[in-house]
N, C-alpha and C. Protein backbone atom coordinates (compact mmCIF):
# COMPACT_ATOMS: atom_id res chain seq x y z
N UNK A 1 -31.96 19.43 53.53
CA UNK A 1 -31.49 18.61 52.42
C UNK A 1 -30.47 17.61 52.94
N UNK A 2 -30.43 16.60 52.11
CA UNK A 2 -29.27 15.54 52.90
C UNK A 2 -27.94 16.19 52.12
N UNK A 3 -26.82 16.13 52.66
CA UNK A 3 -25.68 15.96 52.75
C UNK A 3 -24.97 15.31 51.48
N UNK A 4 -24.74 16.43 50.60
CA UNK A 4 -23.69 15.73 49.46
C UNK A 4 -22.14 15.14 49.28
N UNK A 5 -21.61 15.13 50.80
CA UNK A 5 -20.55 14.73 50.88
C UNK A 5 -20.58 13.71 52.06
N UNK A 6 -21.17 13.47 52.46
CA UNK A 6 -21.35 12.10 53.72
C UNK A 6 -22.53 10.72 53.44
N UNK A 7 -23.76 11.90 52.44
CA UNK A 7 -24.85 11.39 52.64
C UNK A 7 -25.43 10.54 53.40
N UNK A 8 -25.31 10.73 54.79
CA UNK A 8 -25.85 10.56 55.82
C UNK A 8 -26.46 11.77 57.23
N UNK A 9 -26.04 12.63 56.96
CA UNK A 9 -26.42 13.97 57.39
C UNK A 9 -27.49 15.00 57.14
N UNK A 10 -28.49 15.42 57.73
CA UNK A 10 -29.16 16.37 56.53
C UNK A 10 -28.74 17.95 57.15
N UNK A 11 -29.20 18.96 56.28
CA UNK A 11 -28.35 19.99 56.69
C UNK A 11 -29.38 21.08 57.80
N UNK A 12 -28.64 21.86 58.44
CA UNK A 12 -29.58 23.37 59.11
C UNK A 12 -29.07 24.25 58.95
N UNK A 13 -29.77 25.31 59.19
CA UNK A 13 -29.24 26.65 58.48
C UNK A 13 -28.07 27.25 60.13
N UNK A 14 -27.28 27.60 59.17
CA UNK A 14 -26.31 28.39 60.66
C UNK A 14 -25.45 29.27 59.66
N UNK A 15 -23.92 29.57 60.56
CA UNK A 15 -23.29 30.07 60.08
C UNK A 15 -21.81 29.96 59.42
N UNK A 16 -21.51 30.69 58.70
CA UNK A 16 -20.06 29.76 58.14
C UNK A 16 -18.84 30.94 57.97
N UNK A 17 -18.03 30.33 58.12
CA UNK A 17 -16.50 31.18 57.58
C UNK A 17 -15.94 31.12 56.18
N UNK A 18 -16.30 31.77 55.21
CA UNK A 18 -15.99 31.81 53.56
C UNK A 18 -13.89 32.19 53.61
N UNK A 19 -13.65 31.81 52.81
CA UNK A 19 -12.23 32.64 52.65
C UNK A 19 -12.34 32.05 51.24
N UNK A 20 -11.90 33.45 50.16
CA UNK A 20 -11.86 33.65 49.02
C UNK A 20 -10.34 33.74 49.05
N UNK A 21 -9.85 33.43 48.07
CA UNK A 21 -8.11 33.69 47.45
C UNK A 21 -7.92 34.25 45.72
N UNK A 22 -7.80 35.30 45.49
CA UNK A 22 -7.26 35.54 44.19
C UNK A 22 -5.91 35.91 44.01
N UNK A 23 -5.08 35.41 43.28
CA UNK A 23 -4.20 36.27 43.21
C UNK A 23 -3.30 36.45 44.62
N UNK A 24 -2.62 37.68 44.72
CA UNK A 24 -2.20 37.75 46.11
C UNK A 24 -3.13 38.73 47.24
N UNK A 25 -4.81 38.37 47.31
CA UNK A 25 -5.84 38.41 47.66
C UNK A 25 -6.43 37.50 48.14
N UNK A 26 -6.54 37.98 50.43
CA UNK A 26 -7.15 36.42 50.70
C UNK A 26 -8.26 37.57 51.41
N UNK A 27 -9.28 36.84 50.85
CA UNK A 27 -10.64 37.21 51.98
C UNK A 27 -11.57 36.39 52.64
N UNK A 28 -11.26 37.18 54.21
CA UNK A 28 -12.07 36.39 55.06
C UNK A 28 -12.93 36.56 55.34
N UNK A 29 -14.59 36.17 55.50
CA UNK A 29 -16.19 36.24 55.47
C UNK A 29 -16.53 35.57 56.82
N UNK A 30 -16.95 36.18 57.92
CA UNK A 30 -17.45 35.45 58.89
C UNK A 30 -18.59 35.83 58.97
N UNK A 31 -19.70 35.08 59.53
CA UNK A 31 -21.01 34.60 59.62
C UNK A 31 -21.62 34.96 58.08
N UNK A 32 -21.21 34.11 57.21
CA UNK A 32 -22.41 33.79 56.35
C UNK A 32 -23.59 33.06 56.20
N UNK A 33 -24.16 33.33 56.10
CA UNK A 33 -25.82 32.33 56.12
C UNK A 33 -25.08 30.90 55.08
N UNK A 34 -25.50 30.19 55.94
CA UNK A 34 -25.10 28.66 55.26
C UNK A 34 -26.18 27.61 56.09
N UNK A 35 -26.10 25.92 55.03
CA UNK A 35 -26.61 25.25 55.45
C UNK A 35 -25.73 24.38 55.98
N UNK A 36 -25.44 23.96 57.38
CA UNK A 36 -24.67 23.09 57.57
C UNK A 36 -24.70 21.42 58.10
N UNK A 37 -24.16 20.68 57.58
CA UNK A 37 -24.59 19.18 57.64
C UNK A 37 -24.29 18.66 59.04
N UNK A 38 -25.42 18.42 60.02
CA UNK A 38 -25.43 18.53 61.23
C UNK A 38 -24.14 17.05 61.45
N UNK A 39 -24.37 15.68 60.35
CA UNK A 39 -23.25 15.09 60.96
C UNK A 39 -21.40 15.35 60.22
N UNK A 40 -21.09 15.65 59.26
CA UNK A 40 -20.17 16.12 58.84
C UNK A 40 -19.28 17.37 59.38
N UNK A 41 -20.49 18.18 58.93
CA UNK A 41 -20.07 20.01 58.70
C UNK A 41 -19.70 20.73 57.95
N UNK A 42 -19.67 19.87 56.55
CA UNK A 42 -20.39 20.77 55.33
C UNK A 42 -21.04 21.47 55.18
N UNK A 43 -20.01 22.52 54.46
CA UNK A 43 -21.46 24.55 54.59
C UNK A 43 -21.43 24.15 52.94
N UNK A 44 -22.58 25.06 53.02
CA UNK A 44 -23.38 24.93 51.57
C UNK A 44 -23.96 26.30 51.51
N UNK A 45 -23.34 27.16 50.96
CA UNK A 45 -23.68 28.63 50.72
C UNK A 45 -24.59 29.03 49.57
N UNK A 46 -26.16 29.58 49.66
CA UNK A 46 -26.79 29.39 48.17
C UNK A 46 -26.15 30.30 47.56
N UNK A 47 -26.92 30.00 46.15
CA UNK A 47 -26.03 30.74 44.63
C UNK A 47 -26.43 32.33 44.50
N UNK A 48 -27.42 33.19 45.95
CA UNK A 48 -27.73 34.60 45.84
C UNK A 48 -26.52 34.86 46.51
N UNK A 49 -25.84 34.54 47.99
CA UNK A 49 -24.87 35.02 48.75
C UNK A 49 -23.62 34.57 48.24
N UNK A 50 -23.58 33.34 47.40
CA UNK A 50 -21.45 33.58 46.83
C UNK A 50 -21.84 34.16 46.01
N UNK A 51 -22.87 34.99 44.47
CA UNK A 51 -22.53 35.81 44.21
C UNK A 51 -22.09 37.53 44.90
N UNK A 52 -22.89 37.88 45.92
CA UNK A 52 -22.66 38.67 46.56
C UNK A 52 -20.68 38.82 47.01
N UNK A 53 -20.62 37.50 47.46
CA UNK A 53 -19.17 37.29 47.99
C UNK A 53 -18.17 37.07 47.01
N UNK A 54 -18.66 36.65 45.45
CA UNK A 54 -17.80 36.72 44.42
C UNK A 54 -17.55 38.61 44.36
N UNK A 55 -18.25 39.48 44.11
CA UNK A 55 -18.53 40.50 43.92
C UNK A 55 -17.28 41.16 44.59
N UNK A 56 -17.37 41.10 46.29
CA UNK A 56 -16.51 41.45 47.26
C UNK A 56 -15.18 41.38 47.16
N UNK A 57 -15.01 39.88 46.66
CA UNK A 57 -13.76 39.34 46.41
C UNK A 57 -13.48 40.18 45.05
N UNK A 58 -13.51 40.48 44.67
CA UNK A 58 -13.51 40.95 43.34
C UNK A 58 -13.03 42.17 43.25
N UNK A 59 -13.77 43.14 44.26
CA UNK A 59 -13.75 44.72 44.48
C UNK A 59 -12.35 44.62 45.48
N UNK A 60 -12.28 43.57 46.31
CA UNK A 60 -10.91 43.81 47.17
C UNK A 60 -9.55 43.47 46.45
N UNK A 61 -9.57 42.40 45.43
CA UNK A 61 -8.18 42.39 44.74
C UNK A 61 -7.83 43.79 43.41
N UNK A 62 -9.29 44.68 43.34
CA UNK A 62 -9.00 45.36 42.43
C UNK A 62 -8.74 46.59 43.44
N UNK A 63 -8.53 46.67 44.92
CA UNK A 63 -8.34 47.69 45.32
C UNK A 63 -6.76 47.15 45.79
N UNK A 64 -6.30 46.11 45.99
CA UNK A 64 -5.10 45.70 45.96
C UNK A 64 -4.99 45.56 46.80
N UNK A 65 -5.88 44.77 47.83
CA UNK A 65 -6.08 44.29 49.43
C UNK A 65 -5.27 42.86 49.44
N UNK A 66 -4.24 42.60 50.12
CA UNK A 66 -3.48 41.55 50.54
C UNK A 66 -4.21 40.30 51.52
N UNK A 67 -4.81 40.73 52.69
CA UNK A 67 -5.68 40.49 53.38
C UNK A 67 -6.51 41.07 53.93
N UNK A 68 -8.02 40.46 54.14
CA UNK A 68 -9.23 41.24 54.77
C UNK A 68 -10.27 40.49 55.76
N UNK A 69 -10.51 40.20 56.65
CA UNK A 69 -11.28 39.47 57.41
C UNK A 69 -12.16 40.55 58.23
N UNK A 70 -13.76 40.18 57.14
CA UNK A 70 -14.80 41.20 57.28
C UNK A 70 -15.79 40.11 58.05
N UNK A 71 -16.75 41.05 58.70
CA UNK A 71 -18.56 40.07 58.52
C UNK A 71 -19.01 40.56 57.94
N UNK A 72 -19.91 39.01 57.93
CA UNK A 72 -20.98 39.21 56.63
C UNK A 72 -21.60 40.58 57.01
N UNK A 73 -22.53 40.97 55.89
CA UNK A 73 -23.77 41.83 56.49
C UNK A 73 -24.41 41.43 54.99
N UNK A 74 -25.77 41.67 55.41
CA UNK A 74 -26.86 41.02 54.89
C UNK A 74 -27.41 42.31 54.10
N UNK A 75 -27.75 42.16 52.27
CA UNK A 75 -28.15 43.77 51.46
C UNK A 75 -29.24 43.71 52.43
């Protein structure tokens, strides 16, 4: 797909670093499946994996996690 923030780029699939913040809740996500814009470097995460990562984020501020820097893993 081309690039919604350069539009001059189109994107490939690789990997990305997410960090979620709620509250006094920071979470860190390394290697998520993303598309990234080969001239920019805009990640573009589809709408099955940030729900997954909304979820996460979610379960860690209700366990009262300050900071967390996980990898991904794939259901």
């Amino acid at each position: 797909m081309k690039c919604l923030i350069c539009k001059n780029g189109d994107t490939r699939p690789g990997k990305a670093t997410v960090t979620l913040e709620r509250d006094e809740t920071t979470l860190v996500i390394k290697g998520v499946p993303a598309e990234i814009c080969a001239n920019c470097g805009e990640e573009y995460v589809g709408e099955e994996i940030t729900a997954r990562l909304l979820i996460a984020a979610e379960e860690a501020a209700k366990k009262g996690v300050q900071v967390d820097v996980r990898q991904y893993v794939a259901a």
